[in-house]
Protein backbone atom coordinates (compact mmCIF):
# COMPACT_ATOMS: atom_id res chain seq x y z
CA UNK A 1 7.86 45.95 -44.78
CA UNK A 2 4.94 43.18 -44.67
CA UNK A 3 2.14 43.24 -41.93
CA UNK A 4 2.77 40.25 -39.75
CA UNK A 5 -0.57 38.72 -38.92
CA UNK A 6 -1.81 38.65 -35.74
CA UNK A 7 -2.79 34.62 -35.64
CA UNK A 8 0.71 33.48 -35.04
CA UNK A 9 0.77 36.20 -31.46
CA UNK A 10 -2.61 35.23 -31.14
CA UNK A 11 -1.25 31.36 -30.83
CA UNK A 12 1.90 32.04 -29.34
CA UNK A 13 -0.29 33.45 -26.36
CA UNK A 14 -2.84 31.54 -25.95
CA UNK A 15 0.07 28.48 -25.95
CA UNK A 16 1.93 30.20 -22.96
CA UNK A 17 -1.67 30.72 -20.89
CA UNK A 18 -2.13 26.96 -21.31
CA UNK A 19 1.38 26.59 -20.30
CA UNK A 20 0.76 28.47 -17.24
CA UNK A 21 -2.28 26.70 -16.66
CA UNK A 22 -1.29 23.43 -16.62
CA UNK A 23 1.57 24.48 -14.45
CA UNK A 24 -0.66 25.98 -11.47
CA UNK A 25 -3.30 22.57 -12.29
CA UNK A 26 -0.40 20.66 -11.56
CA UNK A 27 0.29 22.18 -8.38
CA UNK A 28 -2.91 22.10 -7.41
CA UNK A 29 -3.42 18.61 -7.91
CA UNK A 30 -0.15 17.51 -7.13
CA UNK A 31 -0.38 13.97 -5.15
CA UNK A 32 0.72 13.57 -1.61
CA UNK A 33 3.30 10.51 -1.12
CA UNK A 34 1.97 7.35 -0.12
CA UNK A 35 3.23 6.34 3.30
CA UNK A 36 3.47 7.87 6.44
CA UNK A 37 3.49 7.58 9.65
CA UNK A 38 1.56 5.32 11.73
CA UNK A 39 1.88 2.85 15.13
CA UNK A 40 -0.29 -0.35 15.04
CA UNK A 41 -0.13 -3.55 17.51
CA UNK A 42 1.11 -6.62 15.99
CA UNK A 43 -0.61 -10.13 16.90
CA UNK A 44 2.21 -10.83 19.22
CA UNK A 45 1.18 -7.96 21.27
CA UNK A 46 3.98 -5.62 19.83
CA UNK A 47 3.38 -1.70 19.04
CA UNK A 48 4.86 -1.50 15.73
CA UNK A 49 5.48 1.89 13.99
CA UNK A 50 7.35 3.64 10.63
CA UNK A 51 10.05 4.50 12.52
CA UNK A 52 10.51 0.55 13.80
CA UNK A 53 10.52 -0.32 10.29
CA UNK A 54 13.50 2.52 9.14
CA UNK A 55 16.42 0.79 7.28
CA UNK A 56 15.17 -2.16 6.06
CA UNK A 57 12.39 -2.27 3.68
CA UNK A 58 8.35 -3.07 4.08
CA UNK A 59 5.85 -4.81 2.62
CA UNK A 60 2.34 -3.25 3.04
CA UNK A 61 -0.67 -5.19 2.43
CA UNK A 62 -4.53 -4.38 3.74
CA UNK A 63 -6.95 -6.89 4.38
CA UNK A 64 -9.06 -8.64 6.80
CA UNK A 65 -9.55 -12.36 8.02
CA UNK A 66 -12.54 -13.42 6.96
CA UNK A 67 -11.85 -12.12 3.35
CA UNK A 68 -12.98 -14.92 1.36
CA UNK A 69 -10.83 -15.24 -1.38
CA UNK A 70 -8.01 -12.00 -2.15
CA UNK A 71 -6.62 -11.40 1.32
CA UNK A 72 -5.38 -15.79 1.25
CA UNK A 73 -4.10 -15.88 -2.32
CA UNK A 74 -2.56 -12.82 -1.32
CA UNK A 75 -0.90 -13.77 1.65
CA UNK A 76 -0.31 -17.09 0.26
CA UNK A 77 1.58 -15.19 -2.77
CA UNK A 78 3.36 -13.30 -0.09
CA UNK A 79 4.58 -16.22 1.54
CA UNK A 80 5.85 -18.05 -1.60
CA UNK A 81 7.77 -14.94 -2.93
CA UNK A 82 9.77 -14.79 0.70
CA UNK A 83 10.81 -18.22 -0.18
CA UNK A 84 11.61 -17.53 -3.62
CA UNK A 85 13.67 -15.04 -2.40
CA UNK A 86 15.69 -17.11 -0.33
CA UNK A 87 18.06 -15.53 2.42
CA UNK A 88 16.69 -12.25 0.93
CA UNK A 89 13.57 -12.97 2.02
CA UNK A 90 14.83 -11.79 5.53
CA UNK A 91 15.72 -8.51 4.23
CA UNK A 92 12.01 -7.19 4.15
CA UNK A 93 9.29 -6.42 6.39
CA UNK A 94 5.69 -7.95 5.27
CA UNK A 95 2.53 -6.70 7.15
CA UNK A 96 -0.73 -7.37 6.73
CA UNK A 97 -3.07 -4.77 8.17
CA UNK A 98 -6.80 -5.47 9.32
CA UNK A 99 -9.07 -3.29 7.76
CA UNK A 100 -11.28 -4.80 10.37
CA UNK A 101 -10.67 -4.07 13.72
CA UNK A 102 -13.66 -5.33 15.24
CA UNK A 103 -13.89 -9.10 14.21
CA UNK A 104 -10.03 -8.85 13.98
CA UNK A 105 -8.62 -9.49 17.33
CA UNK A 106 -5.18 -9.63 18.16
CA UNK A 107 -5.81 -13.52 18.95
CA UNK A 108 -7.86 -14.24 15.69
CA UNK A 109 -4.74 -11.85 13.56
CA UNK A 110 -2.38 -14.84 15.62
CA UNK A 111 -4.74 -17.47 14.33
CA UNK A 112 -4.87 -16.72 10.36
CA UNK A 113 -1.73 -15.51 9.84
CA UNK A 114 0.29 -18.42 11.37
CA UNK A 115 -1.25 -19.98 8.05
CA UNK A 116 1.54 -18.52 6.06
CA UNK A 117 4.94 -17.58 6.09
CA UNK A 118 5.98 -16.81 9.61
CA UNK A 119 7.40 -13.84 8.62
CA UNK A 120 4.18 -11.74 7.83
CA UNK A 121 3.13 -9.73 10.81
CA UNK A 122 -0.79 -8.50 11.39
CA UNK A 123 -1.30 -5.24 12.38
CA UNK A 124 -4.57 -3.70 14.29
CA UNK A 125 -5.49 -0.81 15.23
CA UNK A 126 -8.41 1.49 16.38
CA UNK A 127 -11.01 2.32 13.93
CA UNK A 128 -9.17 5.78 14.16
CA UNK A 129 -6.01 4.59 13.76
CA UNK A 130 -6.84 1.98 10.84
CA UNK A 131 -8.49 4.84 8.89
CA UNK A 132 -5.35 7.01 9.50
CA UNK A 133 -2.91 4.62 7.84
CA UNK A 134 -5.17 3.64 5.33
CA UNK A 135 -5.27 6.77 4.46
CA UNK A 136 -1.60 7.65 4.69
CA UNK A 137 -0.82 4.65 1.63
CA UNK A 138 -4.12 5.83 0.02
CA UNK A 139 -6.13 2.66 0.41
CA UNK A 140 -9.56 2.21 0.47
CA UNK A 141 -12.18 0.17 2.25
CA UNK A 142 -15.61 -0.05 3.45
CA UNK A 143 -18.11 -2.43 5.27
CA UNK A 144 -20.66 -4.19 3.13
CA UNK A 145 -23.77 -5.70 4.60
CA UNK A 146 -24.81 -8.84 3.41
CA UNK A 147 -27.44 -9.31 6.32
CA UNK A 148 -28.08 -11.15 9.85
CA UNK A 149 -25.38 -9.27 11.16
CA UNK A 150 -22.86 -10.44 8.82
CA UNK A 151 -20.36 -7.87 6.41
CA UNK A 152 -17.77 -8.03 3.79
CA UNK A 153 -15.00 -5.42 3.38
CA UNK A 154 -14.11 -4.10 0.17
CA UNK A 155 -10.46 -2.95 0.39
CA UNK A 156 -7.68 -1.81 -1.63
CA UNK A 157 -6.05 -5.24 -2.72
CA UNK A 158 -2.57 -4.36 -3.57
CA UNK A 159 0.78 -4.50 -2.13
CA UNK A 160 2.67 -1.48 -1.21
CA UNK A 161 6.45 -1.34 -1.38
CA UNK A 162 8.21 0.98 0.90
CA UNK A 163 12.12 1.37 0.90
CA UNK A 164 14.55 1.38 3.77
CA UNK A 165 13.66 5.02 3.83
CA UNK A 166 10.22 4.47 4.56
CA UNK A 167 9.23 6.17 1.13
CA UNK A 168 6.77 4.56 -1.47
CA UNK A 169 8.82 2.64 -3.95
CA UNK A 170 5.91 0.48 -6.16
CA UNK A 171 2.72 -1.37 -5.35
CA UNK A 172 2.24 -4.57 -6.77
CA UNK A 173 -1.28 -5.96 -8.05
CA UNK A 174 -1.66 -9.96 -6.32
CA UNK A 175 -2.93 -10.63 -9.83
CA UNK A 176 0.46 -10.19 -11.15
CA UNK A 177 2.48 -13.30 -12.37
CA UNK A 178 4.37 -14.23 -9.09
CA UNK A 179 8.05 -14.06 -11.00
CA UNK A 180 7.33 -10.46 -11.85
CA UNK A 181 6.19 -9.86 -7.85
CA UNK A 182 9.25 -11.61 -6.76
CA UNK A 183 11.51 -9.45 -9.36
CA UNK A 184 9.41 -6.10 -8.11
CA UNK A 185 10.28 -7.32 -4.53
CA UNK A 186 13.86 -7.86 -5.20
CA UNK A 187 14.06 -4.32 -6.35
CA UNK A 188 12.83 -2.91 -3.55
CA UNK A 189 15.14 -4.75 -1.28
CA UNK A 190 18.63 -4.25 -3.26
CA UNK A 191 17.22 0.02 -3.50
CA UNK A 192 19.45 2.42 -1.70
């Protein structure tokens, strides 16, 4: 009877320990959802939260009004996709969520987004409560000084797609041809 060599157990186990490790990696890293819960006042005054927004589907997108160019063209994207979408347009939810609370008043929130499709709704909150939900869809921001008093934001600049279910269905990138938005949008609203 021939000596098997010891290579092929030596490869066999070292195969299953990287199995194993790249199962308990996985776990470890494993990502939390994007979403959550949250409540947030809307420029007409309105507390808004998830659990408003349960069975139909949202539109998520964070930004602030004196963003000089990506919060309009998004917004302005945002309101030519609810037309393209026709009647289906008012089958979604689209909010647009200051990142910056303190030059974004519920007034000023009134003010820049009656520039768009009426449909959008603003959303403020606390500094707590804005970090909270930005942090529930995984976005990002942070003030920039520019000096005299004066700041930028650098945010996240995507929109997030939630389903009637309030779960994370896609994000789309403003940068993305607007038929392919539209079709990712249409998705979201015909998903069960």
């Amino acid at each position: 009877m021939p000596k098997l060599s010891p290579i092929p157990a030596f490869v066999r186990i070292a195969f299953a320990c990287l199995i194993v490790a790249a199962a308990v990696n996985f776990r470890a890293y494993a990502v939390e959802p994007i979403g959550g819960a949250f409540s947030l006042t809307a420029h007409t005054g309105k507390r808004i939260s998830d659990k408003d927004l349960l069975g139909r589907p949202y539109a998520v997108f964070f930004g602030f009004t004196h963003c000089p160019d990506i919060c309009p063209t998004a917004l302005f994207d945002l309101s030519r996709i609810l037309e393209e979408l026709g009647p289906d347009g008012d089958r979604i939810t689209p909010l647009f969520v200051t990142v910056d609370p303190a030059r974004d008043t519920l007034e000023v929130l009134g003010d820049y987004v009656s520039s768009f499709d009426p449909r959008i709704v603003a959303l403020r909150g606390s500094d707590e409560e804005t970090a909270a939900v930005a942090r529930a869809f995984r976005a990002t921001y942070r003030k920039v000084e520019l000096g005299d008093g004066e700041y930028n934001v650098d945010h996240t600049a995507v929109v997030y797609l939630m389903d009637r279910n309030g779960h994370f269905f896609d994000t789309v990138d403003y940068r993305t041809p607007l038929d392919q938005q539209t079709a990712r949008f249409r998705a979201v609203i015909g998903a069960r």
